[in-house]
N, C-alpha and C. Protein backbone atom coordinates (compact mmCIF):
# COMPACT_ATOMS: atom_id res chain seq x y z
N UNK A 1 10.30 -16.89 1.00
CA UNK A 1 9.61 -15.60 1.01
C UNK A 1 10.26 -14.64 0.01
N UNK A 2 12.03 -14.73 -0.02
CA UNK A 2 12.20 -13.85 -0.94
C UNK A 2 11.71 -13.89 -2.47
N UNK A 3 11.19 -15.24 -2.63
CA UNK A 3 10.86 -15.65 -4.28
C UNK A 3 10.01 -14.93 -3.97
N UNK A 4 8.54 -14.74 -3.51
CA UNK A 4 7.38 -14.42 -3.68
C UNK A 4 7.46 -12.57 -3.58
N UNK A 5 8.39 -12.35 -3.19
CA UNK A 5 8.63 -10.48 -2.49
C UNK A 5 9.29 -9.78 -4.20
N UNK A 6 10.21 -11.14 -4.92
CA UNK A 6 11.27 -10.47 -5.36
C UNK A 6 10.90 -9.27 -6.63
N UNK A 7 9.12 -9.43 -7.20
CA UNK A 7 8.77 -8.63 -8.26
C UNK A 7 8.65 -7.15 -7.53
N UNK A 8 8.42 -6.88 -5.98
CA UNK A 8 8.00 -5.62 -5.56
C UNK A 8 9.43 -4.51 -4.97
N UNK A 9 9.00 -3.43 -5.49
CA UNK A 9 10.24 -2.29 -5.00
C UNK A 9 10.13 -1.95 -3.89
N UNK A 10 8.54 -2.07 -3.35
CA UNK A 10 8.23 -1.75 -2.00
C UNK A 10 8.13 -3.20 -0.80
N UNK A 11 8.34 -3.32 0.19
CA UNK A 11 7.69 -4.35 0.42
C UNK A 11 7.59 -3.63 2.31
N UNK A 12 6.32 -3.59 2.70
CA UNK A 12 6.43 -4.05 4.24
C UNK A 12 6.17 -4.47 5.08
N UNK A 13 6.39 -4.31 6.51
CA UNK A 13 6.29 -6.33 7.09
C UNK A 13 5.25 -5.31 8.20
N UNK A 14 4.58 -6.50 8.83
CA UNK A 14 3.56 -6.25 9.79
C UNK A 14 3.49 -7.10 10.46
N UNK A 15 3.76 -6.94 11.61
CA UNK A 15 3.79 -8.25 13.03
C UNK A 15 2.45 -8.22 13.31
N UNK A 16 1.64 -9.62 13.36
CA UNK A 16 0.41 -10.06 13.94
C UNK A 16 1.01 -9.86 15.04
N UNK A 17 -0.36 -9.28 15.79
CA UNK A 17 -0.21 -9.15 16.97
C UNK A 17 -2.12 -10.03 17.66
N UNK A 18 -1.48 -10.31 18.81
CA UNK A 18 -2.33 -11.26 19.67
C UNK A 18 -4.07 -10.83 19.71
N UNK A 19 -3.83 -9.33 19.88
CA UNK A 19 -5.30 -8.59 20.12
C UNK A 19 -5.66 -8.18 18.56
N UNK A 20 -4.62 -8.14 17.45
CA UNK A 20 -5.41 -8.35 15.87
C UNK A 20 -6.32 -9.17 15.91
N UNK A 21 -6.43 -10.15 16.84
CA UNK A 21 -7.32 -11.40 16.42
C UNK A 21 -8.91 -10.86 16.96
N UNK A 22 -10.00 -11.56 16.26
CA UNK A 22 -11.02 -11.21 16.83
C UNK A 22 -11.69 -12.55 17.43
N UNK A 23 -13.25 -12.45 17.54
CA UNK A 23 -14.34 -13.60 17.97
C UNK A 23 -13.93 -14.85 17.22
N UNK A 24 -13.68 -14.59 16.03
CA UNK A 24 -13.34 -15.89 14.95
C UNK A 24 -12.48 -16.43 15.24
N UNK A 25 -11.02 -15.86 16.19
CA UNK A 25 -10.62 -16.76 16.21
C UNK A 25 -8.88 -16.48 14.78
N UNK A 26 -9.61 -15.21 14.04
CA UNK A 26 -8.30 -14.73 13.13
C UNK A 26 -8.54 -13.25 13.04
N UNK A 27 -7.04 -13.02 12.38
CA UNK A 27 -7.11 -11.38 12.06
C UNK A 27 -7.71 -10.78 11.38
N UNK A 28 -8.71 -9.71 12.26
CA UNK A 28 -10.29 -9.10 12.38
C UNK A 28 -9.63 -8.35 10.91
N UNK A 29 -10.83 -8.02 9.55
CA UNK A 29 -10.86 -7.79 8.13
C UNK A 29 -10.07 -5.84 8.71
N UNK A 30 -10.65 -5.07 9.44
CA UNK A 30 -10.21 -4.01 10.01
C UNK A 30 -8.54 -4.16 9.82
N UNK A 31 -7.55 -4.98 10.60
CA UNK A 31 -6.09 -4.90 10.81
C UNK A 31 -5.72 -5.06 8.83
N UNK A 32 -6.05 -5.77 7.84
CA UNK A 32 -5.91 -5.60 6.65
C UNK A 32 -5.93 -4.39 6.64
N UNK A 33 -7.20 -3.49 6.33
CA UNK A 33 -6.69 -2.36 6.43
C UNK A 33 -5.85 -1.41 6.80
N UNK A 34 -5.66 -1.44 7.83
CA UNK A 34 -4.15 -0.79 8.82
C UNK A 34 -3.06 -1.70 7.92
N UNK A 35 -2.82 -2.70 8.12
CA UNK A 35 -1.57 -2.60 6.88
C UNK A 35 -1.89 -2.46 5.91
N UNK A 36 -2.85 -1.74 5.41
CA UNK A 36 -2.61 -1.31 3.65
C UNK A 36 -2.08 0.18 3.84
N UNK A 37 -2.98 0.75 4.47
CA UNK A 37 -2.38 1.99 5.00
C UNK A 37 -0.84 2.18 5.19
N UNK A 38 -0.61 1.16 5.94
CA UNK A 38 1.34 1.32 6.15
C UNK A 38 1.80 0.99 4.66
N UNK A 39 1.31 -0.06 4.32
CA UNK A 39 2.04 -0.10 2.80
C UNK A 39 2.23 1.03 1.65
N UNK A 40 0.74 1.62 2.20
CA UNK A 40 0.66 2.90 1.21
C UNK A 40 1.74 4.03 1.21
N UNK A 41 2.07 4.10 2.37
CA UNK A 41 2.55 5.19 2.83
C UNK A 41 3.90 5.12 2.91
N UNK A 42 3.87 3.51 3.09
CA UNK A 42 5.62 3.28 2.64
C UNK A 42 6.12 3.28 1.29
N UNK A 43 4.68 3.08 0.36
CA UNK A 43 5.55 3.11 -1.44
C UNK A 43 5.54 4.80 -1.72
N UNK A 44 4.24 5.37 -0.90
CA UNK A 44 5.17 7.11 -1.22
C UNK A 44 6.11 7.73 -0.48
N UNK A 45 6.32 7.55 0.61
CA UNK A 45 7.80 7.47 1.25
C UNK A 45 9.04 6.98 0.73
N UNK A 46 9.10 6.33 -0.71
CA UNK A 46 10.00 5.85 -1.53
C UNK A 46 9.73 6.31 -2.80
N UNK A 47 9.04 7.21 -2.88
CA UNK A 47 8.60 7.71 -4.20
C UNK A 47 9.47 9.39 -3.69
N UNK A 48 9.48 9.67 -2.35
CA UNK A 48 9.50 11.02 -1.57
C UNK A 48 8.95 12.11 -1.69
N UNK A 49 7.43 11.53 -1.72
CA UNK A 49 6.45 12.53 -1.24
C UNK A 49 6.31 13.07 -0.07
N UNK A 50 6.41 12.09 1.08
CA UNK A 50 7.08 12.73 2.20
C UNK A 50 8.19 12.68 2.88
N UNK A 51 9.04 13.37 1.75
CA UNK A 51 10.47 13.02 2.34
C UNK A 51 11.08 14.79 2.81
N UNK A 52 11.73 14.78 4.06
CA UNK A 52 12.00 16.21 4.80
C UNK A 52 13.25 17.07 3.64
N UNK A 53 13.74 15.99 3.01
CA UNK A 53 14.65 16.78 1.84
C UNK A 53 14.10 17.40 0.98
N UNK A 54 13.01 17.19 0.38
CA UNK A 54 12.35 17.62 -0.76
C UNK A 54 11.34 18.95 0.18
N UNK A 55 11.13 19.74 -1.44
CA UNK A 55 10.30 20.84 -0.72
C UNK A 55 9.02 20.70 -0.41
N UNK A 56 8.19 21.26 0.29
CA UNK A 56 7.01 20.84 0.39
C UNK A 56 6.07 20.15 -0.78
N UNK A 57 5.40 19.10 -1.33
CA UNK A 57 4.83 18.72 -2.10
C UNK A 57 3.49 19.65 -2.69
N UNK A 58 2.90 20.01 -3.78
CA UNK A 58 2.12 20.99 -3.84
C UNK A 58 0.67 20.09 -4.14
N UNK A 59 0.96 18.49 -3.79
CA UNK A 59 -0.76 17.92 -3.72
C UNK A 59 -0.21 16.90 -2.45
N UNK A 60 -0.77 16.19 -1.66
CA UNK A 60 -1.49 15.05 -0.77
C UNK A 60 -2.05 13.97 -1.28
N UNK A 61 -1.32 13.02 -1.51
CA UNK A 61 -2.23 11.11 -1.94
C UNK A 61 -3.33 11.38 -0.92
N UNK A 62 -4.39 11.21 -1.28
CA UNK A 62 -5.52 10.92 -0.37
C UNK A 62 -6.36 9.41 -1.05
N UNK A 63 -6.34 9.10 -0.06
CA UNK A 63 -7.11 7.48 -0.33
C UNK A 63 -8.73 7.90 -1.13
N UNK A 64 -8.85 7.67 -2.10
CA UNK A 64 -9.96 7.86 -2.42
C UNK A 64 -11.43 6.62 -2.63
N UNK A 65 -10.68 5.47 -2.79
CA UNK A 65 -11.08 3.90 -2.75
C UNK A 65 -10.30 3.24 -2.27
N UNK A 66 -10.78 1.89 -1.96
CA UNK A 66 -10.13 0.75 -1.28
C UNK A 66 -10.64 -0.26 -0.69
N UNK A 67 -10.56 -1.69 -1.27
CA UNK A 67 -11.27 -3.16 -1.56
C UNK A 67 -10.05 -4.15 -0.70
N UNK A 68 -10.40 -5.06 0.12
CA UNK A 68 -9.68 -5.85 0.55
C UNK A 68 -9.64 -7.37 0.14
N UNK A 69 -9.22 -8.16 -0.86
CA UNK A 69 -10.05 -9.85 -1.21
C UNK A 69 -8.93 -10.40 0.38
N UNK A 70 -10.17 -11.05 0.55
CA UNK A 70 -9.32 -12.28 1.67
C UNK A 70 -9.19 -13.50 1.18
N UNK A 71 -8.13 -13.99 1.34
CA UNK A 71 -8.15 -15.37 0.44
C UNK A 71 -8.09 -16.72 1.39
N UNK A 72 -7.15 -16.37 3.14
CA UNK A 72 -6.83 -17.44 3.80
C UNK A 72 -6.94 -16.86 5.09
N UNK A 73 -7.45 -17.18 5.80
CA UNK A 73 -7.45 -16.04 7.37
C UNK A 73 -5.83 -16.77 8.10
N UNK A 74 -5.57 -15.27 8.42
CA UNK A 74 -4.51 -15.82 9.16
C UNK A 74 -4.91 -15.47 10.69
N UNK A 75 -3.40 -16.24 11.60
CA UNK A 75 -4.11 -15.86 12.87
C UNK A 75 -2.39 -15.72 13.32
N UNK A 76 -2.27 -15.04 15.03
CA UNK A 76 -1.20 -14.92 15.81
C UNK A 76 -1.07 -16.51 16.04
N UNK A 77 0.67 -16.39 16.34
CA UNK A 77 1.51 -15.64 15.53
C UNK A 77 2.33 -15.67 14.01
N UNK A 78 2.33 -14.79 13.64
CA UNK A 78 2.50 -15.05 12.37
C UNK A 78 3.28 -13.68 11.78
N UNK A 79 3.96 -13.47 10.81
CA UNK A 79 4.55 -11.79 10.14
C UNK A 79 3.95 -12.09 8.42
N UNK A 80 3.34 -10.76 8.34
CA UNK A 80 3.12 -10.29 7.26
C UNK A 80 4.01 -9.70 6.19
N UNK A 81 4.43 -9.91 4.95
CA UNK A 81 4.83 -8.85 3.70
C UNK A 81 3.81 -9.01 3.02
N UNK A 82 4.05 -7.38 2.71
CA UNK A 82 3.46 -6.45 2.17
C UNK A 82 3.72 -5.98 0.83
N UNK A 83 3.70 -6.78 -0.44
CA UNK A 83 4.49 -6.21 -1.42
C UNK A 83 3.22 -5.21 -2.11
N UNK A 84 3.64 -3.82 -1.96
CA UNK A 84 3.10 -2.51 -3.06
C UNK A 84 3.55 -2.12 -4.43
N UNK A 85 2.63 -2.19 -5.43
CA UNK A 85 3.10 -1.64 -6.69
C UNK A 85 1.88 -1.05 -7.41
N UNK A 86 2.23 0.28 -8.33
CA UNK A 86 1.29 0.74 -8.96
C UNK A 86 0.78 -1.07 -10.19
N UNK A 87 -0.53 -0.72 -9.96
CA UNK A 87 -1.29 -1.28 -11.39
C UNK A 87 -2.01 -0.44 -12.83
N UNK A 88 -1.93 1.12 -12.15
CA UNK A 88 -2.45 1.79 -13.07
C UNK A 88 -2.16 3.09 -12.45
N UNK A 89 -2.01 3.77 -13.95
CA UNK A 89 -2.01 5.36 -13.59
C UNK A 89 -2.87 5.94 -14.66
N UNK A 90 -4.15 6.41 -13.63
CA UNK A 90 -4.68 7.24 -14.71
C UNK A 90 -4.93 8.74 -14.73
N UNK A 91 -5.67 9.60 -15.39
CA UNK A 91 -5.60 11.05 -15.01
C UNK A 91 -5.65 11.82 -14.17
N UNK A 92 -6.59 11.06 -13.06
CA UNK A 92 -6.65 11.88 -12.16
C UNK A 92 -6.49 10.89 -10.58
N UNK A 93 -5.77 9.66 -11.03
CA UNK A 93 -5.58 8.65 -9.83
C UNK A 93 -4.45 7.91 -10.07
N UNK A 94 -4.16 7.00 -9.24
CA UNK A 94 -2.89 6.54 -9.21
C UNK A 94 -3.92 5.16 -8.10
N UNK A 95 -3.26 3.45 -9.37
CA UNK A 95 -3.98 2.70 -8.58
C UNK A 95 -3.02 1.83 -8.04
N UNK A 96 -2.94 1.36 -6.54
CA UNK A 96 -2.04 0.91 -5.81
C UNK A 96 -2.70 -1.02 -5.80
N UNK A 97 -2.15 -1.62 -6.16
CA UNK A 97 -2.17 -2.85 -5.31
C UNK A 97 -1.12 -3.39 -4.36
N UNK A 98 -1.61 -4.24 -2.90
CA UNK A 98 -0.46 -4.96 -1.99
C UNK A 98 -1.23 -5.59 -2.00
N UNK A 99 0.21 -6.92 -1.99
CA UNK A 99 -0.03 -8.07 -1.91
C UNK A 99 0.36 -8.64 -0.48
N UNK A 100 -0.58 -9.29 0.53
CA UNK A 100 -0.04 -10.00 1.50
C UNK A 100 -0.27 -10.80 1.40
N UNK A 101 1.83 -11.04 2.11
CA UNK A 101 1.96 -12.80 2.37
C UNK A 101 1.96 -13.35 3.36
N UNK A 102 2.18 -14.26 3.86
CA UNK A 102 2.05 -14.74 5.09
C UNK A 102 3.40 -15.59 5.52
N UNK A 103 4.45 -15.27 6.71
CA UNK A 103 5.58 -16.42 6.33
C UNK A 103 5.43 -17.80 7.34
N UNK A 104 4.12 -17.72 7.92
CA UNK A 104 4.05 -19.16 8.71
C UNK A 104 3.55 -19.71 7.53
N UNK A 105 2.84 -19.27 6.67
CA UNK A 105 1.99 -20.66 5.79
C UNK A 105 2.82 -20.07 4.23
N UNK A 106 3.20 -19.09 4.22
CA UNK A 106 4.14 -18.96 2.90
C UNK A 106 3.42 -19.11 1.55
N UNK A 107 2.29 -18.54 1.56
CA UNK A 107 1.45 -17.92 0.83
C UNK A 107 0.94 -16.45 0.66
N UNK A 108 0.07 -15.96 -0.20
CA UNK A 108 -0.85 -14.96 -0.19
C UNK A 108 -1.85 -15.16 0.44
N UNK A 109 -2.32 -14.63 1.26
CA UNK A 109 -3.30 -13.73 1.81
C UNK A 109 -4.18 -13.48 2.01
N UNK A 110 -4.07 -11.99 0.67
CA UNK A 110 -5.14 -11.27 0.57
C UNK A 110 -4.39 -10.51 -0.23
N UNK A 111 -5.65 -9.28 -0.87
CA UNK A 111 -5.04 -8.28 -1.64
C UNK A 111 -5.51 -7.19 -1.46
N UNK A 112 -5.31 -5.80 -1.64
CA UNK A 112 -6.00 -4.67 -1.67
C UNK A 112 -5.42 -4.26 -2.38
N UNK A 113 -6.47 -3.50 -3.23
CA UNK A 113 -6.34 -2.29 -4.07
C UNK A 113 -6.53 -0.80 -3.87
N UNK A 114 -5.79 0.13 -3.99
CA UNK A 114 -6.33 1.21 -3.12
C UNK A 114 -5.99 2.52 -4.28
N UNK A 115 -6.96 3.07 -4.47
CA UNK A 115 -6.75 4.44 -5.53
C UNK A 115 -6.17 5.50 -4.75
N UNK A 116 -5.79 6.15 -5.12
CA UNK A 116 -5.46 6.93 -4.08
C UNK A 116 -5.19 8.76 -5.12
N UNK A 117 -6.21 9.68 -5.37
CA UNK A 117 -6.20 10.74 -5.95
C UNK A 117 -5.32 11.66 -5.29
N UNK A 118 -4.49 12.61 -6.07
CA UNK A 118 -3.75 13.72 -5.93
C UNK A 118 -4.88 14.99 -5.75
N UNK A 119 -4.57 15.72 -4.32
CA UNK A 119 -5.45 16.27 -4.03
C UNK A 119 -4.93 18.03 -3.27
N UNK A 120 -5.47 18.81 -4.05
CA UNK A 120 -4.31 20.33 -3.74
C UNK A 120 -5.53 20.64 -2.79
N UNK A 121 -4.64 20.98 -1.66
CA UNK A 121 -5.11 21.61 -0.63
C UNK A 121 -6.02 22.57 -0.40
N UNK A 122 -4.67 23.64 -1.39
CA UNK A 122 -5.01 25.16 -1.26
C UNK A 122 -6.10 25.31 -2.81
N UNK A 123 -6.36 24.76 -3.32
CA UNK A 123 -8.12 24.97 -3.81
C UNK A 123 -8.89 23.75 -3.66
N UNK A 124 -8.46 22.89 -2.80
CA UNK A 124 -9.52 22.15 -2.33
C UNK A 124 -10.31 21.33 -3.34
N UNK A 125 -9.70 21.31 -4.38
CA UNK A 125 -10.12 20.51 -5.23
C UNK A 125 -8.84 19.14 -5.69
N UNK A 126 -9.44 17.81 -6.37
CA UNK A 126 -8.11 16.96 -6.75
C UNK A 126 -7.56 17.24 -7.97
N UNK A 127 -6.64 17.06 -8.35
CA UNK A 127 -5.99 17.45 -9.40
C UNK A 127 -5.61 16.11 -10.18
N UNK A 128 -4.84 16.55 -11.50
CA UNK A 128 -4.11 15.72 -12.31
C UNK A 128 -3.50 15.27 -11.72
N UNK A 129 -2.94 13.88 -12.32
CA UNK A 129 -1.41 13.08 -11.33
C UNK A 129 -0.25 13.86 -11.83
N UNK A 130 0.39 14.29 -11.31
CA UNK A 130 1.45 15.43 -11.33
C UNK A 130 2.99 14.44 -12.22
N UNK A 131 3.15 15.21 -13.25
CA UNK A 131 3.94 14.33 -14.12
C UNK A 131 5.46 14.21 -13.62
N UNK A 132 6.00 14.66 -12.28
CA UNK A 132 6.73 14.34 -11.64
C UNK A 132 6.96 13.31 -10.66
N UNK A 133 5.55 12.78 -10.23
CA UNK A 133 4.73 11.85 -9.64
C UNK A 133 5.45 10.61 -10.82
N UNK A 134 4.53 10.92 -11.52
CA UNK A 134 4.58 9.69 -12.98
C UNK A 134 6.34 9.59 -13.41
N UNK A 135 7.00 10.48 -13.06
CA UNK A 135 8.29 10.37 -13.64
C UNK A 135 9.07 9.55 -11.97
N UNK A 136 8.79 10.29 -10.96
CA UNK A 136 9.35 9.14 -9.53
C UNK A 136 8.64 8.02 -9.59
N UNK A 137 7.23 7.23 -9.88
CA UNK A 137 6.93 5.80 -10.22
C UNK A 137 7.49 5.19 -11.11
N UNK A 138 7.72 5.70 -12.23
CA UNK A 138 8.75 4.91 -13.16
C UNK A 138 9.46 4.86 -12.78
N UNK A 139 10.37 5.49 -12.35
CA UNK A 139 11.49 5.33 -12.21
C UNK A 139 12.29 4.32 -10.61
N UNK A 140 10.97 4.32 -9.79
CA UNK A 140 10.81 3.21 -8.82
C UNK A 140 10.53 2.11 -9.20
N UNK A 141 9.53 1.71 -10.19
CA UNK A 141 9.03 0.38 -10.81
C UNK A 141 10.15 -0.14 -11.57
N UNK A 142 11.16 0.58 -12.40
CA UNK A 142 11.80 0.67 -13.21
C UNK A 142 11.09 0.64 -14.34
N UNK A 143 10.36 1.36 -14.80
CA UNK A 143 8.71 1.21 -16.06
C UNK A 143 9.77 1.90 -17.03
């Protein structure tokens, strides 16, 4: 597992759980989502967008898209990684892919891609990707 983890800065794990499973028989396309979400939130939690040291942030990642490919259904029990890394940064988005693996069958997954726009509150409109943003991803990716 560590070969397959070792390109990502982020990586996080997600325990299948028994009731993830649905009618089929594997884990319902819905629980993908919920761990992309955690993944998301764990590569800006390492970026410290929401970190209690820093001062309040003056935009919010808000999910603005997000595609799931399934490649292998998995089922309980089983643990997920989660490796997150930007694939693109563009003007007014920031594009996330995770990769899940699987460590009973020690493969991929699935993948999601998830955009995720910088979005100021207080005029309610989204903004540019904030070049401090772009300067904590580099410097996480090591870019």
């Amino acid at each position: 597992m560590e070969e397959l983890l070792k390109e990502y800065k982020v990586v996080s794990t997600a325990k299948v759980q028994w009731g993830d499973m649905d009618a089929m028989q594997h884990v319902n396309n819905v629980v993908y989502v919920k761990w992309g979400e955690m993944a998301r939130i764990d590569y800006f939690i390492a970026l410290g967008v929401f970190s209690s040291e820093k001062k309040q942030s003056t935009f919010a990642p808000i999910l603005g898209f997000q595609s799931v490919k399934y490649i292998i259904p998995v089922v309980y029990p089983d643990t997920i990684q989660i490796g997150t890394k930007i694939e693109e940064i563009k003007a007014d988005r920031i594009v996330l892919k995770s990769f899940y693996y699987s460590e009973k069958m020690g493969r991929l997954v699935a993948i999601k891609t998830q955009e995720v726009i910088p979005f100021d509150y207080k005029t309610q409109m989204k903004i540019a990707v904030p070049k401090e943003l772009i300067l904590e991803i580099n410097k996480l990716e090591g870019m």
